[in-house]
C-alpha atoms as a PDB file:
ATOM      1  CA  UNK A   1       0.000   0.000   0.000  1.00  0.00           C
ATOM      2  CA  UNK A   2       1.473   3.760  -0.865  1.00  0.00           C
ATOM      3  CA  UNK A   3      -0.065   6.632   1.263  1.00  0.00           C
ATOM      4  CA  UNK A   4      -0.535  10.114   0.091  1.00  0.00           C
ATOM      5  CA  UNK A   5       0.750  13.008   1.772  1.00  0.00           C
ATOM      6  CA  UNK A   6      -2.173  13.548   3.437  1.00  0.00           C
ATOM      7  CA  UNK A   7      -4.068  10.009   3.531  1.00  0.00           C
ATOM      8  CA  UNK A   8      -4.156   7.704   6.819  1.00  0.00           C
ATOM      9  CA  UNK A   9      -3.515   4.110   6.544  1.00  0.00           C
ATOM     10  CA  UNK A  10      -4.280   1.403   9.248  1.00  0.00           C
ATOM     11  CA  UNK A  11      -3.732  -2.068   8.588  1.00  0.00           C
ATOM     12  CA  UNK A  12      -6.593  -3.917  10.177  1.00  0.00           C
ATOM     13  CA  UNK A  13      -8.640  -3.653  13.577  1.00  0.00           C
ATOM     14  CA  UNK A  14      -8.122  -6.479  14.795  1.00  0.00           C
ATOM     15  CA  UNK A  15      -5.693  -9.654  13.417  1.00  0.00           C
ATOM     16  CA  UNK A  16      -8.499 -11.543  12.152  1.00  0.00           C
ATOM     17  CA  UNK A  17     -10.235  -8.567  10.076  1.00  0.00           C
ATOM     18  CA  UNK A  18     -11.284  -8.738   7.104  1.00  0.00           C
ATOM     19  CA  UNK A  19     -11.277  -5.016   5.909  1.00  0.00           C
ATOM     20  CA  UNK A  20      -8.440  -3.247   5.816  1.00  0.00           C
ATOM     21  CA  UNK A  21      -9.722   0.900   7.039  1.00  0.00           C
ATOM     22  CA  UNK A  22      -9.466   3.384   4.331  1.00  0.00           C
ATOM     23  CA  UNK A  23      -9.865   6.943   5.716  1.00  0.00           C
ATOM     24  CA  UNK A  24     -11.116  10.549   4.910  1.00  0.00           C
ATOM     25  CA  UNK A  25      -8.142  12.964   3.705  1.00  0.00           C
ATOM     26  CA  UNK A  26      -9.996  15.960   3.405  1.00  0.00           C
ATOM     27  CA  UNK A  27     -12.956  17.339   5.562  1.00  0.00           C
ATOM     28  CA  UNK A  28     -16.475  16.478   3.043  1.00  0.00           C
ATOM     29  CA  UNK A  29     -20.492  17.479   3.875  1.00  0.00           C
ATOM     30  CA  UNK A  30     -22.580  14.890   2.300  1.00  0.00           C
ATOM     31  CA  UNK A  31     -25.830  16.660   1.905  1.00  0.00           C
ATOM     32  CA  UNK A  32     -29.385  14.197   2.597  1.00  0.00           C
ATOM     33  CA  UNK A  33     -30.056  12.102  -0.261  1.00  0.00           C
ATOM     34  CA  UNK A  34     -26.977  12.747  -1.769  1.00  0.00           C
ATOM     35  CA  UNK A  35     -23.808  10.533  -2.726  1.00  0.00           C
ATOM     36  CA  UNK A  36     -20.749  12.310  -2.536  1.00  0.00           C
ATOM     37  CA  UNK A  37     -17.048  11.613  -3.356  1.00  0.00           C
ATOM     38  CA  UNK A  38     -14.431  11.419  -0.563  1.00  0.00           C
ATOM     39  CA  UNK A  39     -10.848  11.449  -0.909  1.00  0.00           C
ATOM     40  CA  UNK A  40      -8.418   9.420   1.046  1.00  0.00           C
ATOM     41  CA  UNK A  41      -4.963  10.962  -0.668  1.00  0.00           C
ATOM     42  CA  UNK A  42      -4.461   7.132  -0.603  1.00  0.00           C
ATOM     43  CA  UNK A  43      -3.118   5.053  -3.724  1.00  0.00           C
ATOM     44  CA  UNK A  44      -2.611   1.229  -3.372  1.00  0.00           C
ATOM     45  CA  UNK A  45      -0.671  -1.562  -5.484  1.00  0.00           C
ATOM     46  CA  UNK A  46      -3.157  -4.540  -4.721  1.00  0.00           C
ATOM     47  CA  UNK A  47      -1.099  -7.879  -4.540  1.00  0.00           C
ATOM     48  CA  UNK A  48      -1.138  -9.636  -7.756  1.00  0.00           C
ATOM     49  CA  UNK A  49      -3.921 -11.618  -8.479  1.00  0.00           C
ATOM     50  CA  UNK A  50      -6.399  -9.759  -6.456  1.00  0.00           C
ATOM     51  CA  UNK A  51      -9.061  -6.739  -6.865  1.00  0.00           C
ATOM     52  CA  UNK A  52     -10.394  -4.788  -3.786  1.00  0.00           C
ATOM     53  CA  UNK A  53     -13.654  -3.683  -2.994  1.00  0.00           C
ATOM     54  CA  UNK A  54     -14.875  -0.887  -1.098  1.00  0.00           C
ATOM     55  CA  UNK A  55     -17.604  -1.648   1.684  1.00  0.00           C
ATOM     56  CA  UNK A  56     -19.697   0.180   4.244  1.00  0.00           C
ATOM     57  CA  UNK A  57     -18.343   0.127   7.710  1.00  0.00           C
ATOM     58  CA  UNK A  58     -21.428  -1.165  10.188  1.00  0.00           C
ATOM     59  CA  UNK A  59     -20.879   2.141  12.330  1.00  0.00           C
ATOM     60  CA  UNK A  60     -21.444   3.810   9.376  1.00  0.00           C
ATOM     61  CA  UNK A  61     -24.443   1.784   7.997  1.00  0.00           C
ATOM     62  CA  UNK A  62     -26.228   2.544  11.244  1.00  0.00           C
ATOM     63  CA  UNK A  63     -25.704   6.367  10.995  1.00  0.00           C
ATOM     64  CA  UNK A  64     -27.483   6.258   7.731  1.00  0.00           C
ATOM     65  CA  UNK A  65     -24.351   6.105   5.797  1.00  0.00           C
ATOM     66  CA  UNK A  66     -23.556   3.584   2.594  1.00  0.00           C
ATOM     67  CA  UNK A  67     -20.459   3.322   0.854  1.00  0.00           C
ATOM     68  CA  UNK A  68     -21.220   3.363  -3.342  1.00  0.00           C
ATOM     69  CA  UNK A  69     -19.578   1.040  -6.298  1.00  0.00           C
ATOM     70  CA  UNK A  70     -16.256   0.811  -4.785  1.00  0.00           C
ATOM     71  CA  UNK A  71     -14.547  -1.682  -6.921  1.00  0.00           C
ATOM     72  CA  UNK A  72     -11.044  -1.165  -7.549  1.00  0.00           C
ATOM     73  CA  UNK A  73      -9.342  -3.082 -10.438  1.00  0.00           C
ATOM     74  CA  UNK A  74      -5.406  -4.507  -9.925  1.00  0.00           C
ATOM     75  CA  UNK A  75      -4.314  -2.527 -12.456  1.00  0.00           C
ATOM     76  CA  UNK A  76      -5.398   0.820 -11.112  1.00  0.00           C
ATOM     77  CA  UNK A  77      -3.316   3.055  -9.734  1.00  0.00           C
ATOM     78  CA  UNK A  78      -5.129   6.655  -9.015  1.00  0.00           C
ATOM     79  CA  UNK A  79      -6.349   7.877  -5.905  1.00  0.00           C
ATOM     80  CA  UNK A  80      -8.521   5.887  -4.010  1.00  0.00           C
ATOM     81  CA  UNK A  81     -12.215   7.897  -3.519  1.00  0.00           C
ATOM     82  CA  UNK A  82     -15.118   6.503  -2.105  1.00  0.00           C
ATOM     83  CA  UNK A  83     -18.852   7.398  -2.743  1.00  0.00           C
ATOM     84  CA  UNK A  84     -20.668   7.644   0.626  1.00  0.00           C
ATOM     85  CA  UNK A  85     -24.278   8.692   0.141  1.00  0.00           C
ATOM     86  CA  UNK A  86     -25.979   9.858   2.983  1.00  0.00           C
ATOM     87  CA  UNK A  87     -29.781   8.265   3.381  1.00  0.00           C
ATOM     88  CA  UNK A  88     -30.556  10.710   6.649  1.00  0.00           C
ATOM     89  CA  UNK A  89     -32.329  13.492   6.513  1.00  0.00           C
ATOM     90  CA  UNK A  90     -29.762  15.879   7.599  1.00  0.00           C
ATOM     91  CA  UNK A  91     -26.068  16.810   6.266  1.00  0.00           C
ATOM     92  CA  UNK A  92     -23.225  14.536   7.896  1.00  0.00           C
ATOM     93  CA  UNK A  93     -19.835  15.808   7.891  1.00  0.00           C
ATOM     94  CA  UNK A  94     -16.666  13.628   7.473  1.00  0.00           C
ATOM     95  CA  UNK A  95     -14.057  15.049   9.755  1.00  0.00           C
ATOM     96  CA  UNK A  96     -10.410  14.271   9.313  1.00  0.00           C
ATOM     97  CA  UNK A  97      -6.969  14.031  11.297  1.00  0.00           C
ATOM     98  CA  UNK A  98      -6.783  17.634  11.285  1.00  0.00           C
ATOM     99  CA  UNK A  99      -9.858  17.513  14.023  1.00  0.00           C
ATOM    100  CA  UNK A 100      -7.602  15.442  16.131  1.00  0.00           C
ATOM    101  CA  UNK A 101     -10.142  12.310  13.943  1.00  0.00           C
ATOM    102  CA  UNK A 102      -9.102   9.904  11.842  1.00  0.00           C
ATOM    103  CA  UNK A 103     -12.540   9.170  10.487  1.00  0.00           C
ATOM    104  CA  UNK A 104     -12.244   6.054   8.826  1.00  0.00           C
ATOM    105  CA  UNK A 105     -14.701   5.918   5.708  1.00  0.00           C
ATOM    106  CA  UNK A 106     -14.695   2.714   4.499  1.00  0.00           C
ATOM    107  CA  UNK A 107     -13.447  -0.871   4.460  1.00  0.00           C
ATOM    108  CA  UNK A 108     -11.090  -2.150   1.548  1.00  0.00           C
ATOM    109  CA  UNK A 109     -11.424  -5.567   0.896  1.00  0.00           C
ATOM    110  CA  UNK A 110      -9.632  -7.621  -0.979  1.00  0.00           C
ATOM    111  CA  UNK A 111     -10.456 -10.642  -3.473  1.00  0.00           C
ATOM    112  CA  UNK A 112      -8.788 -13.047  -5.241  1.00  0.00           C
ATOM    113  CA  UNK A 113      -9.403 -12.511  -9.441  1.00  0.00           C
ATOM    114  CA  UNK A 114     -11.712 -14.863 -10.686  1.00  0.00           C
ATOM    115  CA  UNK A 115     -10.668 -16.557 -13.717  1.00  0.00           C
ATOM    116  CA  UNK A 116     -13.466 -18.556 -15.499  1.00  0.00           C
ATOM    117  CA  UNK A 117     -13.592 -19.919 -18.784  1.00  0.00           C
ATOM    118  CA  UNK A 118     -15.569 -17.937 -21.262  1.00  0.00           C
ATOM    119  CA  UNK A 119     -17.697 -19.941 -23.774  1.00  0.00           C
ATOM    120  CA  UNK A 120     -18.148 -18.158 -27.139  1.00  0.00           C
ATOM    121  CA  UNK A 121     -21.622 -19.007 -29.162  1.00  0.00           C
ATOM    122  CA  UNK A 122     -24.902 -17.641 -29.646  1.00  0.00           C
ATOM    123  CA  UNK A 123     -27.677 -17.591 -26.865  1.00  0.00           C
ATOM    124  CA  UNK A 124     -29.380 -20.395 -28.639  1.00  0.00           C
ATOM    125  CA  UNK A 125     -26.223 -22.779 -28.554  1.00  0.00           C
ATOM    126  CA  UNK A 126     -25.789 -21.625 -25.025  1.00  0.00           C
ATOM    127  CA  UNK A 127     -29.203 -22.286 -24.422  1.00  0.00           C
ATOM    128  CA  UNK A 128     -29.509 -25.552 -25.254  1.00  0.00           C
ATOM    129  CA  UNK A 129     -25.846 -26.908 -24.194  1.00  0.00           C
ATOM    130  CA  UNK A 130     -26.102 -24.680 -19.964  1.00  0.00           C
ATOM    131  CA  UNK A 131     -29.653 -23.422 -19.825  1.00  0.00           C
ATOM    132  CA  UNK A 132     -30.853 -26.265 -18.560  1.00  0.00           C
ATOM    133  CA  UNK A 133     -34.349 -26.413 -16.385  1.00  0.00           C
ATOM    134  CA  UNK A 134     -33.573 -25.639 -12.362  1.00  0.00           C
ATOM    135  CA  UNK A 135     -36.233 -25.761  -9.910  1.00  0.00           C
ATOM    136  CA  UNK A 136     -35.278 -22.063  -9.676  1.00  0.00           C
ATOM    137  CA  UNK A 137     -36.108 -21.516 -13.087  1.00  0.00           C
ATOM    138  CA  UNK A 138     -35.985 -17.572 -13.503  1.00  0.00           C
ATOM    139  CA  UNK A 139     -36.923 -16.537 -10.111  1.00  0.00           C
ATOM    140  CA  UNK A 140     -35.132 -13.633  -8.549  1.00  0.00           C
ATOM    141  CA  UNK A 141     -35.372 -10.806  -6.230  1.00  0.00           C
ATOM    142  CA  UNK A 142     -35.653 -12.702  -3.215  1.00  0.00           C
ATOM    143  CA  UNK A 143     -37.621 -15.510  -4.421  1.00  0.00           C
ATOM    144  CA  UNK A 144     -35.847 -18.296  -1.866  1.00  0.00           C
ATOM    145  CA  UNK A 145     -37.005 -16.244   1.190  1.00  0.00           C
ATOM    146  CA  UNK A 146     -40.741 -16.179   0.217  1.00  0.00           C
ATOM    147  CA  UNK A 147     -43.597 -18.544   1.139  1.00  0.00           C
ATOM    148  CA  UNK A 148     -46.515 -18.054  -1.534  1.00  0.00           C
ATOM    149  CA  UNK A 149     -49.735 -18.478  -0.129  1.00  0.00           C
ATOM    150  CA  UNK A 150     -52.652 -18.893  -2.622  1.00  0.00           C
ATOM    151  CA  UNK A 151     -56.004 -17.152  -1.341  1.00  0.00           C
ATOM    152  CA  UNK A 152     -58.793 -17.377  -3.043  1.00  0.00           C
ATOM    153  CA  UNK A 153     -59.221 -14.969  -6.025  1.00  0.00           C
ATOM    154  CA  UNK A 154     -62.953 -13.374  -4.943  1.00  0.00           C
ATOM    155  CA  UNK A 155     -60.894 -11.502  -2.560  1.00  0.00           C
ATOM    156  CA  UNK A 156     -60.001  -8.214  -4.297  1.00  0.00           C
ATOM    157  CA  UNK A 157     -57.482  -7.077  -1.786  1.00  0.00           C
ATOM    158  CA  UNK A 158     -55.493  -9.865  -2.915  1.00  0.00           C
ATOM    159  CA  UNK A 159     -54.622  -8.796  -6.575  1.00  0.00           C
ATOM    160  CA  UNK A 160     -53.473 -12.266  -8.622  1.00  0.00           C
ATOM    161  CA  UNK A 161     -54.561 -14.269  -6.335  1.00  0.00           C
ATOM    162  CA  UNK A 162     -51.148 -14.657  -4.666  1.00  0.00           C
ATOM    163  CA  UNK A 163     -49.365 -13.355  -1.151  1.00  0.00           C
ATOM    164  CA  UNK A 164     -45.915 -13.054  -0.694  1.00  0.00           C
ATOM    165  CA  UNK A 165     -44.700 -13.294   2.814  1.00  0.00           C
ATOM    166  CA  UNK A 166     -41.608 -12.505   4.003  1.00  0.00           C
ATOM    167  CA  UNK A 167     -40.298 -15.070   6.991  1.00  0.00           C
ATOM    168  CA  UNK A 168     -38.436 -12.467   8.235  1.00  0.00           C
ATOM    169  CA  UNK A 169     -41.211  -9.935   8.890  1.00  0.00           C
ATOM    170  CA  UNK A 170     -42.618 -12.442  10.996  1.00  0.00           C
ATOM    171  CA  UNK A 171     -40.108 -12.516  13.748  1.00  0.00           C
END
């Protein structure tokens, strides 16, 4: 890792971490509702073989805050900036070391590059040679966490005829 002549670097929180803390250079407002960029005066040479993603600190996530994209490619080499947008309904200001802080913005984490093998062909080759039938089928968006219950369709309330419950509401 290289440090800018401003950025703060700490290594880990504790041994067993998996995030390595990225934070704040410079002093930001991130107005509510807004995602803003803030710099870290931080550049990093990610070990070989790996990329690094950005991720939302859980102190953060319970102020309201949520770090933005955040994925960092092993061949890139500018300053490191992370996109914090700010889902309260008032401004909250990133303070730096020169408040006697070192807010920490973010968590890097690194990954190991994935390296599948890419088959070439149209959809309807790739259709009929992958695309096989699941029990899944095509269902997304939280399908596996959803009990359908079928009520009867006189009930207009109901819509198609169909509930979705989620378990976890129900703790």
């Amino acid at each position: 890792f290289v440090i800018g002549p401003d950025g703060t670097f700490h290594e880990k929180g504790t041994v067993n971490s998996v995030g390595f803390n990225i934070h704040a250079s410079s002093t930001a407002r991130i107005n509510p509702g807004l995602t803003m960029m803030v710099e870290t005066n931080l550049k990093i040479l990610l070990p070989y073989g790996h990329w690094g993603k950005l991720e939302t600190r859980s102190s953060m996530a319970l102020k309201g805050l949520q770090v933005q994209g955040g994925v960092i490619d092993w061949d890139y080499r500018g300053e490191i900036k992370v996109m914090i947008h700010n889902f309260m309904e008032f401004p909250y200001i990133v303070m730096t070391q020169n408040y006697h802080l070192t807010y920490k913005v973010a968590q890097l984490i690194l990954h190991p590059l994935p390296s599948p093998e890419i088959h070439h062909g149209s959809i309807e080759s790739y259709d009929k040679m992958y695309l096989n039938d699941t029990k899944r089928g095509d269902k997304g968006f939280g399908h596996t966490g959803r009990q359908v219950i079928e009520k009867a369709k006189s009930n207009p309330s109901v819509g198609s005829g169909k509930l979705y419950i989620d378990p976890e509401s129900l703790v």
